[in-house]
C-alpha atoms as a PDB file:
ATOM      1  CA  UNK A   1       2.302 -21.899  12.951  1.00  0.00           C
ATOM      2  CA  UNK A   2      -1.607 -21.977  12.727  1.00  0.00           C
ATOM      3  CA  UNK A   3      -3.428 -22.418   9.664  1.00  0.00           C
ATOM      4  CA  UNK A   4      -6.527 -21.575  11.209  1.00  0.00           C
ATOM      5  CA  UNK A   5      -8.792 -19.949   8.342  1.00  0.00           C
ATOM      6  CA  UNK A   6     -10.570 -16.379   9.175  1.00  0.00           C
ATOM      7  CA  UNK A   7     -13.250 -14.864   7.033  1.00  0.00           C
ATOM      8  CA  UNK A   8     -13.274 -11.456   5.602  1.00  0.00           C
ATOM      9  CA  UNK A   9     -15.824  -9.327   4.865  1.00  0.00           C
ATOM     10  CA  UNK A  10     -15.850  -6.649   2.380  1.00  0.00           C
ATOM     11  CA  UNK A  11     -17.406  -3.605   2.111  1.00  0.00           C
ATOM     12  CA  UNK A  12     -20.361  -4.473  -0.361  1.00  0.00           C
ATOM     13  CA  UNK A  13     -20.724  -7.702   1.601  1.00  0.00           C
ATOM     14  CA  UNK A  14     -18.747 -10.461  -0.265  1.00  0.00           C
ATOM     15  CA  UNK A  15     -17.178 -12.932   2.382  1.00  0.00           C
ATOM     16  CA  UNK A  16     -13.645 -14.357   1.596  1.00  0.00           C
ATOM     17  CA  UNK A  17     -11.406 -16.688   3.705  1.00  0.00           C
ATOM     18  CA  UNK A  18      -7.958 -16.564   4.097  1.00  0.00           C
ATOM     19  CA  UNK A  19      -5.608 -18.638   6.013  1.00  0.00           C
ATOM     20  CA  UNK A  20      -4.449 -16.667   9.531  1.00  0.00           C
ATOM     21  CA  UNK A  21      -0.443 -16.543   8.392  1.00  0.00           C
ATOM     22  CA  UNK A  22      -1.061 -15.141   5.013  1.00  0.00           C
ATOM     23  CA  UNK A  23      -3.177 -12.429   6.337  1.00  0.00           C
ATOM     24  CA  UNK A  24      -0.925 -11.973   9.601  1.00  0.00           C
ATOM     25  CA  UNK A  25       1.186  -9.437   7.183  1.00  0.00           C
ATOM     26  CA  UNK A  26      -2.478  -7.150   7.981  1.00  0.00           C
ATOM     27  CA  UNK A  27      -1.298  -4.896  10.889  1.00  0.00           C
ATOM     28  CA  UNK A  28      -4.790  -4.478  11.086  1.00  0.00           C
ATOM     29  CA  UNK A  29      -6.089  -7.941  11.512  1.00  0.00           C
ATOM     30  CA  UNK A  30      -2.985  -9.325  13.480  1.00  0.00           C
ATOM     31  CA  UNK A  31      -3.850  -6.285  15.934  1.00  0.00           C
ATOM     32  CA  UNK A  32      -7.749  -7.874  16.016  1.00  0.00           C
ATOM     33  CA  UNK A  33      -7.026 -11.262  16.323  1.00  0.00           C
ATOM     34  CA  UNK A  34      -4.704 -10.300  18.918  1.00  0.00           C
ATOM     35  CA  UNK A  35      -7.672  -9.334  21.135  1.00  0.00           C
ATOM     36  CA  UNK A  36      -9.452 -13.090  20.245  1.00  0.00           C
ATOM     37  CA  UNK A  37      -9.411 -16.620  21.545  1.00  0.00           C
ATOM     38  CA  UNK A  38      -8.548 -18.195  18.594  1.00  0.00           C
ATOM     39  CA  UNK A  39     -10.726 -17.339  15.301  1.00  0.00           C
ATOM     40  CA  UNK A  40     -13.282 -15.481  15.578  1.00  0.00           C
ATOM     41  CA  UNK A  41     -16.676 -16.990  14.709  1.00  0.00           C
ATOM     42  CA  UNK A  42     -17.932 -13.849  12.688  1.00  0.00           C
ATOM     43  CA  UNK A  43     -16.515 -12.403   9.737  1.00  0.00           C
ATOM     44  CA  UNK A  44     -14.648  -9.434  10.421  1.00  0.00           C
ATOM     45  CA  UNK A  45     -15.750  -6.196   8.810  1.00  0.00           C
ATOM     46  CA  UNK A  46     -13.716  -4.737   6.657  1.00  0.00           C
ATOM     47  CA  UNK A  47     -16.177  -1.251   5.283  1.00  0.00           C
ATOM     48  CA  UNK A  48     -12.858   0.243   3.813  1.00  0.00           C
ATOM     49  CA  UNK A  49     -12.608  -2.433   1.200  1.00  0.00           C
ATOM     50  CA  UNK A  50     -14.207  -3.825  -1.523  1.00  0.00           C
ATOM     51  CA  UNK A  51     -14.201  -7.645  -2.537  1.00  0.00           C
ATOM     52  CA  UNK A  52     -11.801  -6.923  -6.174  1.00  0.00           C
ATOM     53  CA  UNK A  53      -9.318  -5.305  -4.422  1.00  0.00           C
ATOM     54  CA  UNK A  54      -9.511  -7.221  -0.700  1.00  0.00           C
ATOM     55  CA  UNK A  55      -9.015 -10.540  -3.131  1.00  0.00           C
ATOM     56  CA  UNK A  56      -5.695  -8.477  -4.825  1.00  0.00           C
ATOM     57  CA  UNK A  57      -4.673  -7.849  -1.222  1.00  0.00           C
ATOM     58  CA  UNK A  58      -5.188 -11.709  -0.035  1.00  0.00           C
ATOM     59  CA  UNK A  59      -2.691 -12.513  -3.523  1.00  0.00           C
ATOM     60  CA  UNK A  60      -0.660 -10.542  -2.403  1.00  0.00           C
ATOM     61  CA  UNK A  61      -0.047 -11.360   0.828  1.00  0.00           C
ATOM     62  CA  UNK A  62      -0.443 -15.209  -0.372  1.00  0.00           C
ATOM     63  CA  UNK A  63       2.880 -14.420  -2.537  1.00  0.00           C
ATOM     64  CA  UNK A  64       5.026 -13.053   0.106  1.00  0.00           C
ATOM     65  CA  UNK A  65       3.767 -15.079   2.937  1.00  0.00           C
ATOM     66  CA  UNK A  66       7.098 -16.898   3.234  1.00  0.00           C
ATOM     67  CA  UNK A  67       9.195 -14.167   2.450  1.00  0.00           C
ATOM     68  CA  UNK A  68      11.549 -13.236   5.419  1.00  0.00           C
ATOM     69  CA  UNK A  69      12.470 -10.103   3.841  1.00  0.00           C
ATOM     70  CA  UNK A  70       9.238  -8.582   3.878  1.00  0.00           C
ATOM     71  CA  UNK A  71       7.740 -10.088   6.591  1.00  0.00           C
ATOM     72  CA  UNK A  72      10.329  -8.392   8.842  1.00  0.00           C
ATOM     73  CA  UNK A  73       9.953  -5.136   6.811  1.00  0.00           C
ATOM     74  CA  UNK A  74       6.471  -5.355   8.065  1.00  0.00           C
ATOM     75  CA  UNK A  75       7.003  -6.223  11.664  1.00  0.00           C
ATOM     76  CA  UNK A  76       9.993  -4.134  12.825  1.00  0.00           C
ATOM     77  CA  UNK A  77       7.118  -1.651  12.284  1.00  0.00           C
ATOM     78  CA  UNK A  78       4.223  -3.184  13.627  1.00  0.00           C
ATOM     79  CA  UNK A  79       5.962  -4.812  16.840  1.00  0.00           C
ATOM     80  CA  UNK A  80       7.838  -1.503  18.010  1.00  0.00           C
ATOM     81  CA  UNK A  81       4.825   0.323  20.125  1.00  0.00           C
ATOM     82  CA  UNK A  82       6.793   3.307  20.530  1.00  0.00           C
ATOM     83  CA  UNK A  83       7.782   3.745  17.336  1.00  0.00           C
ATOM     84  CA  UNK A  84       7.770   6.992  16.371  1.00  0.00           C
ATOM     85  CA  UNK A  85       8.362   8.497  12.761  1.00  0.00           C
ATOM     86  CA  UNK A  86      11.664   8.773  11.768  1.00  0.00           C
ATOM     87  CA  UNK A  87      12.910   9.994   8.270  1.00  0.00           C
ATOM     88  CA  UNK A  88      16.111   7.707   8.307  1.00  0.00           C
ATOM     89  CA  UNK A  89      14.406   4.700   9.303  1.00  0.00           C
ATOM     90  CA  UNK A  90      11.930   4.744   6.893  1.00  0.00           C
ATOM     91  CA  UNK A  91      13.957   5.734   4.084  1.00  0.00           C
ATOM     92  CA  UNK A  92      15.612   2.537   4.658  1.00  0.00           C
ATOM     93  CA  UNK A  93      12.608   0.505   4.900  1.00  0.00           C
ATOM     94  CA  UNK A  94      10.868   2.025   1.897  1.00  0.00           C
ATOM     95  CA  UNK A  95      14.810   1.306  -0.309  1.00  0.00           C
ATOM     96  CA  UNK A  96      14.979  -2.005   0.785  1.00  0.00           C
ATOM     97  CA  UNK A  97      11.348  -2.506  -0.505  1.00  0.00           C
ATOM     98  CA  UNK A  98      11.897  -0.537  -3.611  1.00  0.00           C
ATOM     99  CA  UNK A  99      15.480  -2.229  -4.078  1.00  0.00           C
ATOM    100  CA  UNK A 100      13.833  -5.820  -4.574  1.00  0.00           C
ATOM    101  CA  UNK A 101      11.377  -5.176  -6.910  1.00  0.00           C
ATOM    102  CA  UNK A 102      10.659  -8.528  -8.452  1.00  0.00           C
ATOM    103  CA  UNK A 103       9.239  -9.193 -11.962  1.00  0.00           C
ATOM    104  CA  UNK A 104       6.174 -10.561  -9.644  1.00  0.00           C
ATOM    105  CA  UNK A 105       5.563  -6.910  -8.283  1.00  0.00           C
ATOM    106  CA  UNK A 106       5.693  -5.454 -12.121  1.00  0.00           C
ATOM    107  CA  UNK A 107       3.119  -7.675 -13.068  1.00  0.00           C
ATOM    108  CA  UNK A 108       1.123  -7.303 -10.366  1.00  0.00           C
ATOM    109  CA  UNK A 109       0.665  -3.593 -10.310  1.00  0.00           C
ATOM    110  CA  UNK A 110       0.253  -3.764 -14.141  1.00  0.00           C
ATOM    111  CA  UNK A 111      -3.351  -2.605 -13.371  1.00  0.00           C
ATOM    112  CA  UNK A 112      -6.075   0.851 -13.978  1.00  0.00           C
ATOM    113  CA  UNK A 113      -5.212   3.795 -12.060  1.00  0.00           C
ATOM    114  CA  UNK A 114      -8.396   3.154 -10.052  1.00  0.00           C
ATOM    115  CA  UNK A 115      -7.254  -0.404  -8.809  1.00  0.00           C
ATOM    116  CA  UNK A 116      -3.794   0.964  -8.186  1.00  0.00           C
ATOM    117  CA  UNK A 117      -4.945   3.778  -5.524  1.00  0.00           C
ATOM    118  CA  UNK A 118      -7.718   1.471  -4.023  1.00  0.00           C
ATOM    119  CA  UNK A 119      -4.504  -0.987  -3.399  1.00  0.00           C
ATOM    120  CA  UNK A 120      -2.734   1.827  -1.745  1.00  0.00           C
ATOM    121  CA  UNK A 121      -5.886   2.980   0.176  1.00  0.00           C
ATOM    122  CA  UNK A 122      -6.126  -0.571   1.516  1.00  0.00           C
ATOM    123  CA  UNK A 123      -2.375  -1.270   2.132  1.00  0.00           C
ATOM    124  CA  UNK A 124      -2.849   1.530   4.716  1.00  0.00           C
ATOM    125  CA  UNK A 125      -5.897   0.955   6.178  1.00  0.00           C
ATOM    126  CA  UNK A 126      -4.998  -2.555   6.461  1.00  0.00           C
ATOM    127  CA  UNK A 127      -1.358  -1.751   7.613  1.00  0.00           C
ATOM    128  CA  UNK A 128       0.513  -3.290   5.185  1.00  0.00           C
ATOM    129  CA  UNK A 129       3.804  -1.698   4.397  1.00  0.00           C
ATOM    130  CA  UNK A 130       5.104  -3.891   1.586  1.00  0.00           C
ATOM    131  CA  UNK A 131       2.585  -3.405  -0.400  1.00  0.00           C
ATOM    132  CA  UNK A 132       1.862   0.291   0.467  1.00  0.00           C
ATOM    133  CA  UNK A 133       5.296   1.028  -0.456  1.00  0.00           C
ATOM    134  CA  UNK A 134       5.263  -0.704  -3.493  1.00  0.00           C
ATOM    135  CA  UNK A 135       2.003   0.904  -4.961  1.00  0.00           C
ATOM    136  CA  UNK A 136       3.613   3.687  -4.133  1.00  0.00           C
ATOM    137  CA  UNK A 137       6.367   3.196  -5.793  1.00  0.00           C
ATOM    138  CA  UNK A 138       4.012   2.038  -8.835  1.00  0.00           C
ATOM    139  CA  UNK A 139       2.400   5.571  -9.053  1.00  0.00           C
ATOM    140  CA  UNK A 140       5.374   7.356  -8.475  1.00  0.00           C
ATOM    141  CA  UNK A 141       6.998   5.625 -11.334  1.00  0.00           C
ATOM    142  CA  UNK A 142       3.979   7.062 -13.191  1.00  0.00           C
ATOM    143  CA  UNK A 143       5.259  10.302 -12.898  1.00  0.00           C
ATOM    144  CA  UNK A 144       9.035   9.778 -13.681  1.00  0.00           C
ATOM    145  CA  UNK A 145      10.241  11.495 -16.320  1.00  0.00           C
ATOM    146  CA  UNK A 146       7.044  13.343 -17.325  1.00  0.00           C
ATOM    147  CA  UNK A 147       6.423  17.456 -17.541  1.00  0.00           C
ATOM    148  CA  UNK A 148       3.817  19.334 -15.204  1.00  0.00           C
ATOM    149  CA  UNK A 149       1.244  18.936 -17.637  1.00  0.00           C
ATOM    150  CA  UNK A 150       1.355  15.206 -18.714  1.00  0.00           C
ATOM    151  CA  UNK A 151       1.823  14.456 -15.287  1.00  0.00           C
ATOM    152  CA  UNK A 152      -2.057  16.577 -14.764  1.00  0.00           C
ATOM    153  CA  UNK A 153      -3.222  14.610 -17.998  1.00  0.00           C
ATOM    154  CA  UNK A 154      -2.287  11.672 -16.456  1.00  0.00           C
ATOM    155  CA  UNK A 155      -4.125  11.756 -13.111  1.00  0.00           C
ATOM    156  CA  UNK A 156      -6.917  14.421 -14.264  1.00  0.00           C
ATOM    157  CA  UNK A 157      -5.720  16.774 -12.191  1.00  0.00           C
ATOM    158  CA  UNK A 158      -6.655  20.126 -13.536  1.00  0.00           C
ATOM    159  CA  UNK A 159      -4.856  23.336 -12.623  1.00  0.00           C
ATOM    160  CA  UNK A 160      -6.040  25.818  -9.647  1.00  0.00           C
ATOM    161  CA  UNK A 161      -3.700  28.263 -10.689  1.00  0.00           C
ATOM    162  CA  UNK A 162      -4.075  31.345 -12.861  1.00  0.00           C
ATOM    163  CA  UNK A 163      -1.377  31.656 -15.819  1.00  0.00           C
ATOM    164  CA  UNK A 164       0.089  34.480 -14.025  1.00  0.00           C
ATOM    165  CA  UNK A 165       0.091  33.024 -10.707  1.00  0.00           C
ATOM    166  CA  UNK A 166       1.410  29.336 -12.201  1.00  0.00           C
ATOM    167  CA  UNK A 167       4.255  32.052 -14.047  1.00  0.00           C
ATOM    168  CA  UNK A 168       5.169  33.327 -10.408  1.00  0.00           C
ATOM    169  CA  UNK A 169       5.725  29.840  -9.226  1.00  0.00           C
ATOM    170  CA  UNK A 170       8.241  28.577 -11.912  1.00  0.00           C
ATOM    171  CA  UNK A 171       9.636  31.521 -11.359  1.00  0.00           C
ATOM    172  CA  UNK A 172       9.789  31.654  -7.910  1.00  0.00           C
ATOM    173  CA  UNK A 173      11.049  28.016  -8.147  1.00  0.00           C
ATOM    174  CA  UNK A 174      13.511  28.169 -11.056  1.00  0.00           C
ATOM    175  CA  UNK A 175      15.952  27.067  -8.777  1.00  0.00           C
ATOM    176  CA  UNK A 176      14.887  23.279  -9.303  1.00  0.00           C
ATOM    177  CA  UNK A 177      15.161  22.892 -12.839  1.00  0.00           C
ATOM    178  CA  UNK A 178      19.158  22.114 -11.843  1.00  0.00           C
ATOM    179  CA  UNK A 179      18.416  19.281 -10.071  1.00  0.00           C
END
């Protein structure tokens, strides 16, 4: 395995480097430096990203660079060209991510709600399932156990609906209150 180091560069211009098999996890990157000889000279561009959150994805990817698990998780996806979606098959994917939540990943994702969804904006631009999924999995636990309206006082969210039209849709939906 290489350690050759490649340079980042994120979107307000900070440079960081990072060693070519922690950032491999990057469908993204491991897609560019497929097209190189070797390291590329120049930093590659990443305008999707800012420095904070590109050095949260580096840690992360630092933490689970050894990690068979995940790194498989990550290329059964990534190495399949013809994958195509299917429901099943990432169901799986996403439980056996969710099912190995470590105390790690708690702590981790212990962060704003800002942070959190710039994580899961650059899991997916960078391609990184693990850590998609488990931001995901951070927000959605965010909204476990809460009513319509915390869950809108917890993400700002304010209501498009009329009172009468918001009425017609409990209604309407009633039906999942027994679930």
């Amino acid at each position: 395995m290489s350690s050759n180091i490649i340079k980042l560069q994120s979107s307000e211009g900070s440079i960081l480097e990072v060693s070519q098999d922690v950032i491999k996890q990057s469908k993204l990157i491991k897609s560019l430096l497929a097209d190189c000889d070797g390291p590329p000279n120049e930093a590659i561009p990443l305008p999707n990203v800012n420095g904070p959150i590109l050095a949260r994805v580096i840690e992360f990817c630092k933490h689970y660079q050894n990690d068979p698990q995940r790194l498989a998780m990550n290329s059964s996806l990534s190495n399949n060209k013809s994958f195509e979606f299917n429901e099943e098959y990432d169901d799986i994917n996403v439980q056996r991510t969710i099912e190995n939540v470590t105390e790690w990943d708690h702590e981790f994702f212990k962060v704003d709600q800002g942070t959190l969804f710039d994580l899961i904006l650059a899991a997916n631009y960078l391609g990184i399932p693990p850590l998609l999924d488990l931001a995901c999995y951070s927000v959605a636990n965010m909204m476990k156990g809460k009513s319509v309206e915390e869950i809108r006082s917890t993400f700002n969210i304010k209501s498009d609906f009329t009172p009468e039209e918001e009425e017609m849709v409990i209604r309407d939906n009633s039906w999942c209150k027994d679930l």
